[in-house]
PDB file of N, CA and C in Angstrom:
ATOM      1  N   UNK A   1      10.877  18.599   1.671  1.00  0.00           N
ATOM      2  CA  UNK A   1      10.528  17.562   2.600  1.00  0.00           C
ATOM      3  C   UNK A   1       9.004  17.481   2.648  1.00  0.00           C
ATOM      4  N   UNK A   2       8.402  16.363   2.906  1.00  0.00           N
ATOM      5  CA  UNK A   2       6.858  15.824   2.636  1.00  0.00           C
ATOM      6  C   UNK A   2       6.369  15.661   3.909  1.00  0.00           C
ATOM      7  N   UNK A   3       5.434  15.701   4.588  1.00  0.00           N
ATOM      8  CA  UNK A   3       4.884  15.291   5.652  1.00  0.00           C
ATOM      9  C   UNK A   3       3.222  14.800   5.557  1.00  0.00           C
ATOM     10  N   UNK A   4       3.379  13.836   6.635  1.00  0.00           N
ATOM     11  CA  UNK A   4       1.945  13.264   6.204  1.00  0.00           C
ATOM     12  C   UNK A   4       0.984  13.858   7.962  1.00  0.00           C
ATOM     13  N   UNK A   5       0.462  14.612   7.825  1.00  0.00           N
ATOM     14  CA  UNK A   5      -0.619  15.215   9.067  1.00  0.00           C
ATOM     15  C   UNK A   5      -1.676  15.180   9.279  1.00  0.00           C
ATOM     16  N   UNK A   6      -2.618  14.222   9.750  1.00  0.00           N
ATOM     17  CA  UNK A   6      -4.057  14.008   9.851  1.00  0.00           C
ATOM     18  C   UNK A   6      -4.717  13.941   8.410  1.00  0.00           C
ATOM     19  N   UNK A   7      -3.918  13.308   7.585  1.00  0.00           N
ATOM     20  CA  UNK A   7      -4.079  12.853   6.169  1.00  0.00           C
ATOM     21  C   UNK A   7      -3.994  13.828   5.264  1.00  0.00           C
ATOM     22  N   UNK A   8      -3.251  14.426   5.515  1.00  0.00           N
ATOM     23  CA  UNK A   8      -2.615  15.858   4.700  1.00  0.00           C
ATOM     24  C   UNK A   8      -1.622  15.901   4.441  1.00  0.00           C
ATOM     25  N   UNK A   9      -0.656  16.323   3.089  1.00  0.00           N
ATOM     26  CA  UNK A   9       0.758  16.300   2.813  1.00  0.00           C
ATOM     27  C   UNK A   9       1.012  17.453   2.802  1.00  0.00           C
ATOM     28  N   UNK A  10       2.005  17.633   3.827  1.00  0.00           N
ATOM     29  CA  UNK A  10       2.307  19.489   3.923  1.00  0.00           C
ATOM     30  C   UNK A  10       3.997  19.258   2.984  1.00  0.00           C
ATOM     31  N   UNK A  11       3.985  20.349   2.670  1.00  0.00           N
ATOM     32  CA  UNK A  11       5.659  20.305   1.857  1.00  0.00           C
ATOM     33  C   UNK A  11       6.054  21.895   1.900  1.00  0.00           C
ATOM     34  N   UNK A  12       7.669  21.018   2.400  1.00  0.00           N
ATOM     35  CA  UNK A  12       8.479  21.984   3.092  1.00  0.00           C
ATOM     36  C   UNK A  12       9.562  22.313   2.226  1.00  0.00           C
ATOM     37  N   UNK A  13       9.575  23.178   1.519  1.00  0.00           N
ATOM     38  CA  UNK A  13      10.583  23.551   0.609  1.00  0.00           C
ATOM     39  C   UNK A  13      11.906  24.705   0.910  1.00  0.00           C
ATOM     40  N   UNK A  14      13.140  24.773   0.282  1.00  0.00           N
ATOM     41  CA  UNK A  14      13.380  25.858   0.428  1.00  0.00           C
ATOM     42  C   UNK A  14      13.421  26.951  -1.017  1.00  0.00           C
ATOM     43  N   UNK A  15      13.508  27.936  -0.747  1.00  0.00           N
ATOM     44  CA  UNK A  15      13.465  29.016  -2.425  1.00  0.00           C
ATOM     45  C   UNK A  15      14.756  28.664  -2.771  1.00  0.00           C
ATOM     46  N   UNK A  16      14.451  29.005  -4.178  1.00  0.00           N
ATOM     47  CA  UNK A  16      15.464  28.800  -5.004  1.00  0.00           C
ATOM     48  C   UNK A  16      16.320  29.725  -4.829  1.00  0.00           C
ATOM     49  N   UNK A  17      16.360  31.062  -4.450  1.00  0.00           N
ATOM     50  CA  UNK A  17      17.580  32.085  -4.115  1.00  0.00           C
ATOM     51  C   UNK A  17      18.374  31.788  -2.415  1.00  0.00           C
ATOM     52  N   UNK A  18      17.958  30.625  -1.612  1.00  0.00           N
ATOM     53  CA  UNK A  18      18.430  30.555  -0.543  1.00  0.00           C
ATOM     54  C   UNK A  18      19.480  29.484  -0.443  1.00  0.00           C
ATOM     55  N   UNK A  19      20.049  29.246  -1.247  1.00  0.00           N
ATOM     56  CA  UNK A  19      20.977  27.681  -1.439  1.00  0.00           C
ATOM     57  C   UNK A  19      22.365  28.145  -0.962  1.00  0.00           C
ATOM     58  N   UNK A  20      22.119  26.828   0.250  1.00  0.00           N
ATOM     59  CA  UNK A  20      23.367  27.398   1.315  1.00  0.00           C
ATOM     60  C   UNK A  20      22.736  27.676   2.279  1.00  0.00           C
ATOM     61  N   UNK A  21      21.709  28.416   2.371  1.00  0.00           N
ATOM     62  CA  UNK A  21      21.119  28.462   3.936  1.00  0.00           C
ATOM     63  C   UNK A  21      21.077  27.994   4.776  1.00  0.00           C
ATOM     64  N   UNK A  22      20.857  28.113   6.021  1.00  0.00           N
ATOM     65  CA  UNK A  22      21.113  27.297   7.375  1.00  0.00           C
ATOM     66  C   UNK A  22      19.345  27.188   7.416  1.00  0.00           C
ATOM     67  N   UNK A  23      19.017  26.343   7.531  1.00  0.00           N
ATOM     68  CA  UNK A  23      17.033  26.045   7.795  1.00  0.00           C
ATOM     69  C   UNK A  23      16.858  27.254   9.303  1.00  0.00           C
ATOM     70  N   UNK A  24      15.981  27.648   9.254  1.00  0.00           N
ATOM     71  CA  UNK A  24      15.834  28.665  10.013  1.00  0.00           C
ATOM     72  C   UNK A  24      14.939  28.153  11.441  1.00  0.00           C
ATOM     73  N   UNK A  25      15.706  28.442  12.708  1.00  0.00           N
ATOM     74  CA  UNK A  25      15.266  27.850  14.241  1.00  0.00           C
ATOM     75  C   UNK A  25      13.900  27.323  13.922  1.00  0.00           C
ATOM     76  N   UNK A  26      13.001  28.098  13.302  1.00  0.00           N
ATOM     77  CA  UNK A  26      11.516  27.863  13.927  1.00  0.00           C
ATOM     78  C   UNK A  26      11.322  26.951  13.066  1.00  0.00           C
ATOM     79  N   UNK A  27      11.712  26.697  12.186  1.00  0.00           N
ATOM     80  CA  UNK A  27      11.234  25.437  10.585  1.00  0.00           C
ATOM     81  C   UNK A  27      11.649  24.246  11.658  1.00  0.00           C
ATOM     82  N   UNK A  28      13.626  24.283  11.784  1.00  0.00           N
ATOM     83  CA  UNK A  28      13.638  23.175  12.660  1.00  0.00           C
ATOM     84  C   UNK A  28      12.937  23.294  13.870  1.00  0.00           C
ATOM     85  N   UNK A  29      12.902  23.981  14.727  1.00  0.00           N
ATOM     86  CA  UNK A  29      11.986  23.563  16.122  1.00  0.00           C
ATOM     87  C   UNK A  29      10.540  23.120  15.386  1.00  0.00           C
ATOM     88  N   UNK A  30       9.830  23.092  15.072  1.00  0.00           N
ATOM     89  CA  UNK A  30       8.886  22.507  14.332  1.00  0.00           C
ATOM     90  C   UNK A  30       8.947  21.459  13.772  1.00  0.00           C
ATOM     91  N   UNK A  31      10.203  21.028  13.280  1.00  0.00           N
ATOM     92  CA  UNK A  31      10.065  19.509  12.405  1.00  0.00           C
ATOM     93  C   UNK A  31      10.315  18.605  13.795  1.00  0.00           C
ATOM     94  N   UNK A  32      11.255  19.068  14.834  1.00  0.00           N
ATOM     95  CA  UNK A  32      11.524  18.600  16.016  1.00  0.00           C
ATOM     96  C   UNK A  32      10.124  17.948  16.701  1.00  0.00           C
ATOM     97  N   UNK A  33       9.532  19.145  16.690  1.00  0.00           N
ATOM     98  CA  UNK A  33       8.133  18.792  17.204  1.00  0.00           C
ATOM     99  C   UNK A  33       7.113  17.695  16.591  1.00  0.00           C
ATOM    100  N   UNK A  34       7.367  17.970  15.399  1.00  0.00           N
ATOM    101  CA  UNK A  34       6.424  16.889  14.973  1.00  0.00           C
ATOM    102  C   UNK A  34       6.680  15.385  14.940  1.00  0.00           C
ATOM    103  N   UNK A  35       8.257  14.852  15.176  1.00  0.00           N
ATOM    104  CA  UNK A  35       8.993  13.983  15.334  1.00  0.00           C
ATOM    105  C   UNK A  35       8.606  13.098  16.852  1.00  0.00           C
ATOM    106  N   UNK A  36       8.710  14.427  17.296  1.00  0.00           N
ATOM    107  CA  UNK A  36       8.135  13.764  19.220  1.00  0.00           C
ATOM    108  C   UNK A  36       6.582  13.498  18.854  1.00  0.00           C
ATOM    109  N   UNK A  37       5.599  13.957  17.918  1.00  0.00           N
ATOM    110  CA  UNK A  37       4.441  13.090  18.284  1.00  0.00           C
ATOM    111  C   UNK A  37       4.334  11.891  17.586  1.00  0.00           C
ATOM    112  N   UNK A  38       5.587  11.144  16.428  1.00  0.00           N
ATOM    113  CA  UNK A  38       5.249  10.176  15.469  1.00  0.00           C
ATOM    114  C   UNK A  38       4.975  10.613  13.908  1.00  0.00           C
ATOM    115  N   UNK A  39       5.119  12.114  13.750  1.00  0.00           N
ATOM    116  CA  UNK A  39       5.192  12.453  12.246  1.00  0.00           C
ATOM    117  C   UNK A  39       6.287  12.464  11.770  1.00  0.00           C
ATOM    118  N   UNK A  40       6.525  11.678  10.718  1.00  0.00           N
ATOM    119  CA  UNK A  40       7.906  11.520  10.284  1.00  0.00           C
ATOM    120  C   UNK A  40       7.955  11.814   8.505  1.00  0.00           C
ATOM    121  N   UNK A  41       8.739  12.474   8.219  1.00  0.00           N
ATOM    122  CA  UNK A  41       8.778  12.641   6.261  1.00  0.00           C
ATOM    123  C   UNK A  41       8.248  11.247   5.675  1.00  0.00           C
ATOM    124  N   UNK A  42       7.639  11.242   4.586  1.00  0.00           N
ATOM    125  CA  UNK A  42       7.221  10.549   3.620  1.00  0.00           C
ATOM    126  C   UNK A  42       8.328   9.582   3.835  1.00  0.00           C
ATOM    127  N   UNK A  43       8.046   7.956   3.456  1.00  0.00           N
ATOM    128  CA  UNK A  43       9.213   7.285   2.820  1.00  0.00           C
ATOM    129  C   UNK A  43       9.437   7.715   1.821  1.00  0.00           C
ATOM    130  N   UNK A  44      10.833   6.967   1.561  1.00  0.00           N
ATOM    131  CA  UNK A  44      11.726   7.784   0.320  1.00  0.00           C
ATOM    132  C   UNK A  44      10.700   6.846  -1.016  1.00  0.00           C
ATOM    133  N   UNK A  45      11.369   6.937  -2.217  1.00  0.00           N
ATOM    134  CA  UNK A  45      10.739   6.910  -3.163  1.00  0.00           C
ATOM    135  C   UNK A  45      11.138   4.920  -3.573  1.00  0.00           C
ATOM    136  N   UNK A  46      11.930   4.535  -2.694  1.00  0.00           N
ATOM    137  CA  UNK A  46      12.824   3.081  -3.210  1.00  0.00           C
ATOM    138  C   UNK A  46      11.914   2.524  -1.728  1.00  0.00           C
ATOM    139  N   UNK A  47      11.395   2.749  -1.207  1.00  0.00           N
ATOM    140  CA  UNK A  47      10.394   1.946   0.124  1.00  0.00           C
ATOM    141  C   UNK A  47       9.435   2.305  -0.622  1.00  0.00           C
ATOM    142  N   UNK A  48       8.714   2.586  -1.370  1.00  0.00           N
ATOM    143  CA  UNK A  48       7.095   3.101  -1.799  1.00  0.00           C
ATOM    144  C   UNK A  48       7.706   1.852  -3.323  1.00  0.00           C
ATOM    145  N   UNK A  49       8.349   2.249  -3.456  1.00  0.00           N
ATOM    146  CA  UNK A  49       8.986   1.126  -4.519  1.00  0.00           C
ATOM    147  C   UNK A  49       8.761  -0.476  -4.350  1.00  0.00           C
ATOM    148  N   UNK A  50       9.144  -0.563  -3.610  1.00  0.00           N
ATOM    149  CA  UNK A  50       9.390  -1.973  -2.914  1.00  0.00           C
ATOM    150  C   UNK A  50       8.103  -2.820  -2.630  1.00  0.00           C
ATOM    151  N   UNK A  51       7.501  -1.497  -1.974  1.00  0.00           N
ATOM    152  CA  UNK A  51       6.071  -1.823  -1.339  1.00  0.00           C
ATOM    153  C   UNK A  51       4.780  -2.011  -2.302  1.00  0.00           C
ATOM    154  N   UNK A  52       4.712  -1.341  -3.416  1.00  0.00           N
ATOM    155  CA  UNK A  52       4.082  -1.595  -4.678  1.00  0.00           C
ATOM    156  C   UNK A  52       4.589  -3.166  -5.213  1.00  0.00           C
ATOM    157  N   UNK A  53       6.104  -3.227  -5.176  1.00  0.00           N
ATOM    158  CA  UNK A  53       6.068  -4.572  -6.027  1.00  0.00           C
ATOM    159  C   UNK A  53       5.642  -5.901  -5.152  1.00  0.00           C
ATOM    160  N   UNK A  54       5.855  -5.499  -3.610  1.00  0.00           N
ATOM    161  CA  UNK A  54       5.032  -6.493  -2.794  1.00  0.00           C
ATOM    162  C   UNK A  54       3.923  -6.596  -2.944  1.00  0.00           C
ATOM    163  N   UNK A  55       3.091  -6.091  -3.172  1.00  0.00           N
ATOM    164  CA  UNK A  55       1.943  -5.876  -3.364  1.00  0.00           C
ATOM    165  C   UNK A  55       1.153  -6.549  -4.666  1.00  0.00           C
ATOM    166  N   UNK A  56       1.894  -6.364  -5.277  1.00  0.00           N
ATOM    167  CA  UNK A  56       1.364  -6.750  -6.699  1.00  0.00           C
ATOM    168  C   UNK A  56       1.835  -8.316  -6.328  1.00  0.00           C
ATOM    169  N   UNK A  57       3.074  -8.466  -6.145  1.00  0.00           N
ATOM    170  CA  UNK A  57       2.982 -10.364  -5.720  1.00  0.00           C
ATOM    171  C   UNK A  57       1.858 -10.692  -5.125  1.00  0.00           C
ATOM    172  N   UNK A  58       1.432 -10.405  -4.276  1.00  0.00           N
ATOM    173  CA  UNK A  58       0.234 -11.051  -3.053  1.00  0.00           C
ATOM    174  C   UNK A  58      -0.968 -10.566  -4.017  1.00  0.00           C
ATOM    175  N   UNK A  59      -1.130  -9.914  -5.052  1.00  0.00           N
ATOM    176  CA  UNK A  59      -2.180  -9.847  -5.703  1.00  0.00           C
ATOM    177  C   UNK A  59      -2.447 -10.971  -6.928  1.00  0.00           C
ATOM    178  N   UNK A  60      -0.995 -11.062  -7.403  1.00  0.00           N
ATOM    179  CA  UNK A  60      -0.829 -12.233  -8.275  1.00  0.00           C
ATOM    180  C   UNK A  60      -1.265 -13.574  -7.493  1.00  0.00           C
ATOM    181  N   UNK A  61      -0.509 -13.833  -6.500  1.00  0.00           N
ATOM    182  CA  UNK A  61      -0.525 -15.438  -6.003  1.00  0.00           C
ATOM    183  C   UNK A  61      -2.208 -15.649  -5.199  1.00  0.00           C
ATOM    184  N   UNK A  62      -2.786 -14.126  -5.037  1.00  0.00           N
ATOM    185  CA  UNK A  62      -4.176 -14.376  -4.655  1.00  0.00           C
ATOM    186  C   UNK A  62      -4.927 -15.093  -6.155  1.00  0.00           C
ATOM    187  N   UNK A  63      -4.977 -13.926  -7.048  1.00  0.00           N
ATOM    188  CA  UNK A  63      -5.597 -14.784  -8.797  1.00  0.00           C
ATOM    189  C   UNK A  63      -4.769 -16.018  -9.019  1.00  0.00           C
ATOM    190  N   UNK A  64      -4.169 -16.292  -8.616  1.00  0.00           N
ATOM    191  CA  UNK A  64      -3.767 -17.626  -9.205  1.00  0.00           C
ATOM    192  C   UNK A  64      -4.069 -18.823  -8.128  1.00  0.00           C
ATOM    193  N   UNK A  65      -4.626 -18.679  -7.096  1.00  0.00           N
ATOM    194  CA  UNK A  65      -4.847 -19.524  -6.192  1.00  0.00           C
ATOM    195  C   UNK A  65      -6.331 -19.509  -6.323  1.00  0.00           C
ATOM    196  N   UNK A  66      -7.140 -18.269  -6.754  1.00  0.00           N
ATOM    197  CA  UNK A  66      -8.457 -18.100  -6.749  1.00  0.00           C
ATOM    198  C   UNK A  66      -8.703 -19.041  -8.230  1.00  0.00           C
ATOM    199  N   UNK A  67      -8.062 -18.581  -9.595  1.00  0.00           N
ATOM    200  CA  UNK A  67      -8.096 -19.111 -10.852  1.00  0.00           C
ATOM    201  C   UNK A  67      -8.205 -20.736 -10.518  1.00  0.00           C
ATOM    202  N   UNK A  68      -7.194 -21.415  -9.562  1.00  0.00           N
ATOM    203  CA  UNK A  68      -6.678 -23.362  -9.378  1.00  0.00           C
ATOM    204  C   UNK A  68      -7.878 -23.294  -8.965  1.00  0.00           C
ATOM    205  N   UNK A  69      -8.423 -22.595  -8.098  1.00  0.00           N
ATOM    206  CA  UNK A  69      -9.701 -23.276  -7.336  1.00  0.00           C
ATOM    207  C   UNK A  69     -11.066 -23.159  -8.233  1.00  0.00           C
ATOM    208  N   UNK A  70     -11.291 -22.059  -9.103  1.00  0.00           N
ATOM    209  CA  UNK A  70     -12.300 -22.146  -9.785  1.00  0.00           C
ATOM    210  C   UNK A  70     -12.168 -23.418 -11.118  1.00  0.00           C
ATOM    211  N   UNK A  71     -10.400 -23.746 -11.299  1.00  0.00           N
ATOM    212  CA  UNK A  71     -10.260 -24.786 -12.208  1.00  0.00           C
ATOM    213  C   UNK A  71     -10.836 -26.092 -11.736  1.00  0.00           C
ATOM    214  N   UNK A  72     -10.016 -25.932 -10.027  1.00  0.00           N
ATOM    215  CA  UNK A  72     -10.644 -27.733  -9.979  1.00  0.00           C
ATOM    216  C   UNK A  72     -12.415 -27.883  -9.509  1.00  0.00           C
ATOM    217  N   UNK A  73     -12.761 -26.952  -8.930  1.00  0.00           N
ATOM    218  CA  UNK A  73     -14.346 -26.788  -9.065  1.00  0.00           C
ATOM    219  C   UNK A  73     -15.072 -27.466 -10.307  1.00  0.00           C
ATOM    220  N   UNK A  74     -14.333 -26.736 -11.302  1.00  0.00           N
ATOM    221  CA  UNK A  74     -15.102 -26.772 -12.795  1.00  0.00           C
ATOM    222  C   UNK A  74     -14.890 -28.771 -13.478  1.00  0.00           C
ATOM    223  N   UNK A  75     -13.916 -29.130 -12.963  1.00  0.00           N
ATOM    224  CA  UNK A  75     -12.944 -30.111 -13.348  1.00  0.00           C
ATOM    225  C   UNK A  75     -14.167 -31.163 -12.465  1.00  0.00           C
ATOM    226  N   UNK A  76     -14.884 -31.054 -11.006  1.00  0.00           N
ATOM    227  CA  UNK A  76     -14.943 -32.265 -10.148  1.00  0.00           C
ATOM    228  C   UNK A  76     -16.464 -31.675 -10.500  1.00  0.00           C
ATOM    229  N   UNK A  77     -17.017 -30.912 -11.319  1.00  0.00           N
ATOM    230  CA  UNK A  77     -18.074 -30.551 -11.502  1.00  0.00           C
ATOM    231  C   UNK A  77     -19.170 -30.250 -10.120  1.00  0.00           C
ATOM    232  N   UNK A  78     -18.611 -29.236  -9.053  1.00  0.00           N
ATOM    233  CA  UNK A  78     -18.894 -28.549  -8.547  1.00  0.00           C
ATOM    234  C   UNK A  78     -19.592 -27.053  -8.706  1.00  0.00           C
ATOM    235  N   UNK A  79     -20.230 -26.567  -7.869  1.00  0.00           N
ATOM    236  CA  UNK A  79     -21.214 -25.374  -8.046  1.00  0.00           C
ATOM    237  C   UNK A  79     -20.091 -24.006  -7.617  1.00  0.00           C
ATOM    238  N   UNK A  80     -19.477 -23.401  -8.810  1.00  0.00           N
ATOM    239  CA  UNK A  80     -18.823 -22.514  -8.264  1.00  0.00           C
ATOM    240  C   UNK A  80     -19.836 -21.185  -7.578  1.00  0.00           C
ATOM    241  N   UNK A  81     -19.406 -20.377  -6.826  1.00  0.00           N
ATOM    242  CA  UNK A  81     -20.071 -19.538  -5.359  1.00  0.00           C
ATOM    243  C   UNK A  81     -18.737 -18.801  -4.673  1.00  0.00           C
ATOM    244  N   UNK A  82     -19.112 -17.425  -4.335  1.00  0.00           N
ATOM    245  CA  UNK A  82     -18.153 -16.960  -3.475  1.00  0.00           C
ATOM    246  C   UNK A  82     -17.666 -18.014  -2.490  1.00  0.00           C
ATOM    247  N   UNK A  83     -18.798 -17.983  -2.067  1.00  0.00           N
ATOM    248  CA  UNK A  83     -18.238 -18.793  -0.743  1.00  0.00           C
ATOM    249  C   UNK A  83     -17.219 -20.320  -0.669  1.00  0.00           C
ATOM    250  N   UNK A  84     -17.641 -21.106  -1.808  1.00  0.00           N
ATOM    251  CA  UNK A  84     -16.905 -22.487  -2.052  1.00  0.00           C
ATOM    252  C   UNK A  84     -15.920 -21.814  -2.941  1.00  0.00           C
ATOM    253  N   UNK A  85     -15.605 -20.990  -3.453  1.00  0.00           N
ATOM    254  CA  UNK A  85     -14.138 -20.724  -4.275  1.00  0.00           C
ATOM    255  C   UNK A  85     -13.684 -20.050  -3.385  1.00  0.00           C
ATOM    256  N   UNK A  86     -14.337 -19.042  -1.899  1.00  0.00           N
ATOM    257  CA  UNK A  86     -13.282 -18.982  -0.671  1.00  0.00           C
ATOM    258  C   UNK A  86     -12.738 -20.275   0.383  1.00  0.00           C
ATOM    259  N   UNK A  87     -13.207 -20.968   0.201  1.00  0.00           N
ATOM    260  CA  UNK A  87     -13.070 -21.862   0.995  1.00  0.00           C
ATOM    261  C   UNK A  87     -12.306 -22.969   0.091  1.00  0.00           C
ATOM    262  N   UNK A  88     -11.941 -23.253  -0.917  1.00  0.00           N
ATOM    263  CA  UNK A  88     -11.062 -23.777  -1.879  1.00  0.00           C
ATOM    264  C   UNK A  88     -10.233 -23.247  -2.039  1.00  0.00           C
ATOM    265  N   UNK A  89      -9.616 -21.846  -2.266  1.00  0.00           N
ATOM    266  CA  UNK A  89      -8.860 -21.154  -2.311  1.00  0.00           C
ATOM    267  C   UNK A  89      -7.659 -20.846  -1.404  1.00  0.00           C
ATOM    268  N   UNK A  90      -8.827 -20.556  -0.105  1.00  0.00           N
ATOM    269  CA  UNK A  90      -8.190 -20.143   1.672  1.00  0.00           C
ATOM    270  C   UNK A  90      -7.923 -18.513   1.288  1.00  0.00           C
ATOM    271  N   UNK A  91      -8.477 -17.838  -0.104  1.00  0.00           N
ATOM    272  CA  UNK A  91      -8.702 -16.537   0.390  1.00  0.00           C
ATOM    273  C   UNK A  91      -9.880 -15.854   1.203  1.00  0.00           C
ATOM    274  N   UNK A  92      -9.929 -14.713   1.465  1.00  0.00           N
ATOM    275  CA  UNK A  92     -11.067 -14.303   2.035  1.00  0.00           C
ATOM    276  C   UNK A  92     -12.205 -13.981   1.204  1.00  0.00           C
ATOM    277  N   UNK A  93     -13.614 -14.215   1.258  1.00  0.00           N
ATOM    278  CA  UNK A  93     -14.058 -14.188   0.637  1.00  0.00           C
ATOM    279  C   UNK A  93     -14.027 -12.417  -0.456  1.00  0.00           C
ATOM    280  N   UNK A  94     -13.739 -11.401   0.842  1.00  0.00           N
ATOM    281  CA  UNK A  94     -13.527 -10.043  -0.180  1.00  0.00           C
ATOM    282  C   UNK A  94     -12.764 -10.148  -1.438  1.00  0.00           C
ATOM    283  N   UNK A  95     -11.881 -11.020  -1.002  1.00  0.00           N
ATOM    284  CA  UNK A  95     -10.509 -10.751  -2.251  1.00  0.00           C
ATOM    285  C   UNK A  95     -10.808 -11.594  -3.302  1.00  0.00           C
ATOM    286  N   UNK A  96     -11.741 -13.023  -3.473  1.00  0.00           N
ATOM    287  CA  UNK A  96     -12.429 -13.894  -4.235  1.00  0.00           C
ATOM    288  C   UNK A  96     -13.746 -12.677  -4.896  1.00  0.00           C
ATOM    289  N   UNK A  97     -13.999 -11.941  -4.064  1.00  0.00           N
ATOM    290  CA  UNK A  97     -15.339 -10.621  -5.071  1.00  0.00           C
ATOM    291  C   UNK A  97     -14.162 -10.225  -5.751  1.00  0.00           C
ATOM    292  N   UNK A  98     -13.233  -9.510  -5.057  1.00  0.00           N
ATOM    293  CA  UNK A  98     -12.208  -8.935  -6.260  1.00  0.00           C
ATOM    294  C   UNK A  98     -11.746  -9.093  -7.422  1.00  0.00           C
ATOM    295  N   UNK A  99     -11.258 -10.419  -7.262  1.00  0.00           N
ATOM    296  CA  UNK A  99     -10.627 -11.237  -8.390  1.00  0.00           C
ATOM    297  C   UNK A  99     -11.022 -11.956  -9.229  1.00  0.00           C
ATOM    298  N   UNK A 100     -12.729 -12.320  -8.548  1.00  0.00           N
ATOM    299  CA  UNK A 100     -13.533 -13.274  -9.396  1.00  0.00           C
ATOM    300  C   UNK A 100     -13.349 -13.228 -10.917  1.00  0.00           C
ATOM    301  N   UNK A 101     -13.831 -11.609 -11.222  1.00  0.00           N
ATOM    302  CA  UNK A 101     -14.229 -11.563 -12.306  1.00  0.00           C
ATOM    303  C   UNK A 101     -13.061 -11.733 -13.228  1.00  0.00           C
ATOM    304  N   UNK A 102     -12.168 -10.958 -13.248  1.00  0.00           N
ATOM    305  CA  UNK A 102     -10.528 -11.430 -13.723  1.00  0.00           C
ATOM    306  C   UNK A 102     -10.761 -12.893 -14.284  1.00  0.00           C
TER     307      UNK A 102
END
């Protein structure tokens, strides 16, 4: 089991000669505890999943909204600029530094 603690991953294993064991009071009174302040195990590996491929969409449809706007700029013979390819775009200008160069 993984835990995330003031930006630290603690990991909670059991040995390999203990299979079958009952987790021992103080391991659980401890995971108990950390539950009541909001520390909860890592998401599983299919939510970290998910969340990467979201991610990468909203990174795509940002370059491709940043790319239309530097097209029609170039097209109405406008002065491309952070600032007028954020404001053509409707990204923020950070994510137009990001992607510019792309």
């Amino acid at each position: 089991m993984k835990l995330k603690i003031a930006g630290y991953t603690v990991t909670i294993s059991r040995d390999a000669g203990a299979t079958g064991a009952a987790v021992p009071a103080e391991v659980a009174a401890a995971l108990e505890t950390l539950k009541e302040y909001g520390i909860a195990p890592e998401k599983n590996a299919a939510l970290q999943q998910n969340a990467k491929k979201a991610t990468a969409a909203r990174s795509a449809a940002a370059k491709q909204k940043i790319q239309d706007a530097v097209n029609l700029m170039k097209r109405e013979g406008k002065e491309i600029s952070l600032n007028a390819v954020a404001r053509q775009s409707g990204c923020s200008i950070n994510t137009v530094r990001k992607y510019l160069k792309e």
